[in-house]
Protein backbone atom coordinates (compact mmCIF):
# COMPACT_ATOMS: atom_id res chain seq x y z
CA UNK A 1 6.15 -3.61 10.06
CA UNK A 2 5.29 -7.06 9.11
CA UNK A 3 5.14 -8.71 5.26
CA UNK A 4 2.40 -10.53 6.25
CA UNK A 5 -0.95 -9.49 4.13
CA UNK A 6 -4.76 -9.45 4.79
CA UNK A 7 -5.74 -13.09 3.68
CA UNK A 8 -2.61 -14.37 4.03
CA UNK A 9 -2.92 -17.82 5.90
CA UNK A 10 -0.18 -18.54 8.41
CA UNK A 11 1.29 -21.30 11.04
CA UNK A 12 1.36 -19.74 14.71
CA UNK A 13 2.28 -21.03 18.24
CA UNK A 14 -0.76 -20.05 19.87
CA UNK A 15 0.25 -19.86 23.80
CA UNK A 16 -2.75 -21.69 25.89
CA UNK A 17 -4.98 -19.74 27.97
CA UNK A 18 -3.80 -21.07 31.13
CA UNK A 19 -0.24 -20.11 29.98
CA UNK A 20 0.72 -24.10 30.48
CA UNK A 21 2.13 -24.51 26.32
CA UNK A 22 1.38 -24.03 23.35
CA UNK A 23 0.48 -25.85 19.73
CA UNK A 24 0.86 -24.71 16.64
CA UNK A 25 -1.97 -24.31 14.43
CA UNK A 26 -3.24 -21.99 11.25
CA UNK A 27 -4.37 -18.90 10.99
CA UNK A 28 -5.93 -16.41 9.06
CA UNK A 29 -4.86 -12.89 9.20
CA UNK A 30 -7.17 -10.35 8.64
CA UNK A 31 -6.09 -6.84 9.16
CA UNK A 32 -5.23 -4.42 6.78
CA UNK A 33 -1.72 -3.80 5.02
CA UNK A 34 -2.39 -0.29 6.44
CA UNK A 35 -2.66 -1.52 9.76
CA UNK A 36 0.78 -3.65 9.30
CA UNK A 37 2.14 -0.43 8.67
CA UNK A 38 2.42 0.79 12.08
CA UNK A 39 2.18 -2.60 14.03
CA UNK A 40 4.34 -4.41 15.67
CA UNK A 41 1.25 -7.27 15.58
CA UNK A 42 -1.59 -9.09 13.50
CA UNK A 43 -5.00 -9.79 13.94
CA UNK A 44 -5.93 -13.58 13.16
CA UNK A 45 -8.94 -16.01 12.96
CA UNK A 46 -7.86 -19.39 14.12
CA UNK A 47 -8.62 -22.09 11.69
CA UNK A 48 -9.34 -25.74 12.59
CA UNK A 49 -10.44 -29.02 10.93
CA UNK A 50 -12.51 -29.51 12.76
CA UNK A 51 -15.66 -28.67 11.31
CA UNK A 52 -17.97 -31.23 12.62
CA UNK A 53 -19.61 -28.82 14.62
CA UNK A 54 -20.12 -25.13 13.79
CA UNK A 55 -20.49 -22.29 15.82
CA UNK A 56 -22.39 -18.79 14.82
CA UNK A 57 -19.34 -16.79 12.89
CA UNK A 58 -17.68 -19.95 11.79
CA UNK A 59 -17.02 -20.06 8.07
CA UNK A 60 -15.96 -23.04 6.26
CA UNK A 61 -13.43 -22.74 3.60
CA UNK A 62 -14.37 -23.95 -0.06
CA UNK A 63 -10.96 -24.15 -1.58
CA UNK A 64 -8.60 -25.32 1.81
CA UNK A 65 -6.37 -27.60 -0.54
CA UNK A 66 -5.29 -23.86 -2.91
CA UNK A 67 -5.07 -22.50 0.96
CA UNK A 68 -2.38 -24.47 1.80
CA UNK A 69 -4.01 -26.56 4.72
CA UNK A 70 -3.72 -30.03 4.74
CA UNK A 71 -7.27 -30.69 5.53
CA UNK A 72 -11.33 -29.56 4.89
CA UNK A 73 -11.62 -26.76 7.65
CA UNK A 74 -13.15 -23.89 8.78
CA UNK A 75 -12.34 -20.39 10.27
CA UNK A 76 -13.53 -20.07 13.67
CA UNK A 77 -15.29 -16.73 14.83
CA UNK A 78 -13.07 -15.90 17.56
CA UNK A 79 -10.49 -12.63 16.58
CA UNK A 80 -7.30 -12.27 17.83
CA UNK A 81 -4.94 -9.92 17.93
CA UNK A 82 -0.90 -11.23 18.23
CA UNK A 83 2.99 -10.11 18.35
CA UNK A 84 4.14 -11.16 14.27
CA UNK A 85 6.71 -13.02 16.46
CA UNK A 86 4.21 -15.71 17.08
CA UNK A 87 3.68 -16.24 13.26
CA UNK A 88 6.24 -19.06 11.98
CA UNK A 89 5.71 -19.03 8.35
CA UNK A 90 3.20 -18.62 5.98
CA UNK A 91 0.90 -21.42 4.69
CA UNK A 92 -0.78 -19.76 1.50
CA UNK A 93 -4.20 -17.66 0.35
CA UNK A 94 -7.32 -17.47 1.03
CA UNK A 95 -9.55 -17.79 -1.69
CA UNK A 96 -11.37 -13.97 -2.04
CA UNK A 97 -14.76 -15.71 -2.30
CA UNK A 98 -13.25 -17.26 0.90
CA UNK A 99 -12.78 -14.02 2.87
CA UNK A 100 -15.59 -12.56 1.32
CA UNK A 101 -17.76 -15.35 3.49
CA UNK A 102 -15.02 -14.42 6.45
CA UNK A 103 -16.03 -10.66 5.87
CA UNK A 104 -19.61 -11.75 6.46
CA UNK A 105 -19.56 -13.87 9.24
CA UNK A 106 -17.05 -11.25 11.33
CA UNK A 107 -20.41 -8.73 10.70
CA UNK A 108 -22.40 -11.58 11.99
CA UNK A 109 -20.46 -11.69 15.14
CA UNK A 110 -20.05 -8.24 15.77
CA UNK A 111 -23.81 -6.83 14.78
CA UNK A 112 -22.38 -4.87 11.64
């Protein structure tokens, strides 16, 4: 359904929790071409620059400049699953060493 691919990093208006706005920020999309297939939505990582502080599951990103982000930053460990609507472009790659590091820290979260 969508074009977008597993690694792809993208620009999305993330809607607040409270439901009061929204900002837009990057994002790494993780699911499967396979799951694109039938899906009317993606499931992302946010990414931040922060990356001051770290959190268990956060991973930082070696090569963020090839990635298309403007800044050193990290992916956080919190999954999300979102309309493709919501995505606004595409931003680059992630480096495979990158989402192999990803790949590891989602295990991490989840107990895999």
């Amino acid at each position: 359904m969508t074009s977008y691919k597993q690694r792809d990093i993208v620009l999305v208006d993330f809607g607040f929790s409270e439901e009061t706005g929204s900002k837009k920020r990057p994002a790494l999309i993780i699911s499967s071409e396979d799951y694109h297939q039938s899906r009317h939505d993606v499931i992302v990582m946010a990414i931040t620059s922060n990356v001051k502080r770290t959190f268990v599951g956060d991973t930082r990103i070696d090569e963020w400049k090839t990635a298309g982000l403007l800044y050193p930053s990290l992916v956080a460990g919190i999954i999300r699953t979102i309309k493709h609507t919501m995505v606004i472009r595409k931003l680059g790659v992630l480096a495979q060493h990158d989402f192999q590091k990803v790949s590891n820290s989602i295990k991490k979260v989840i107990n895999l």
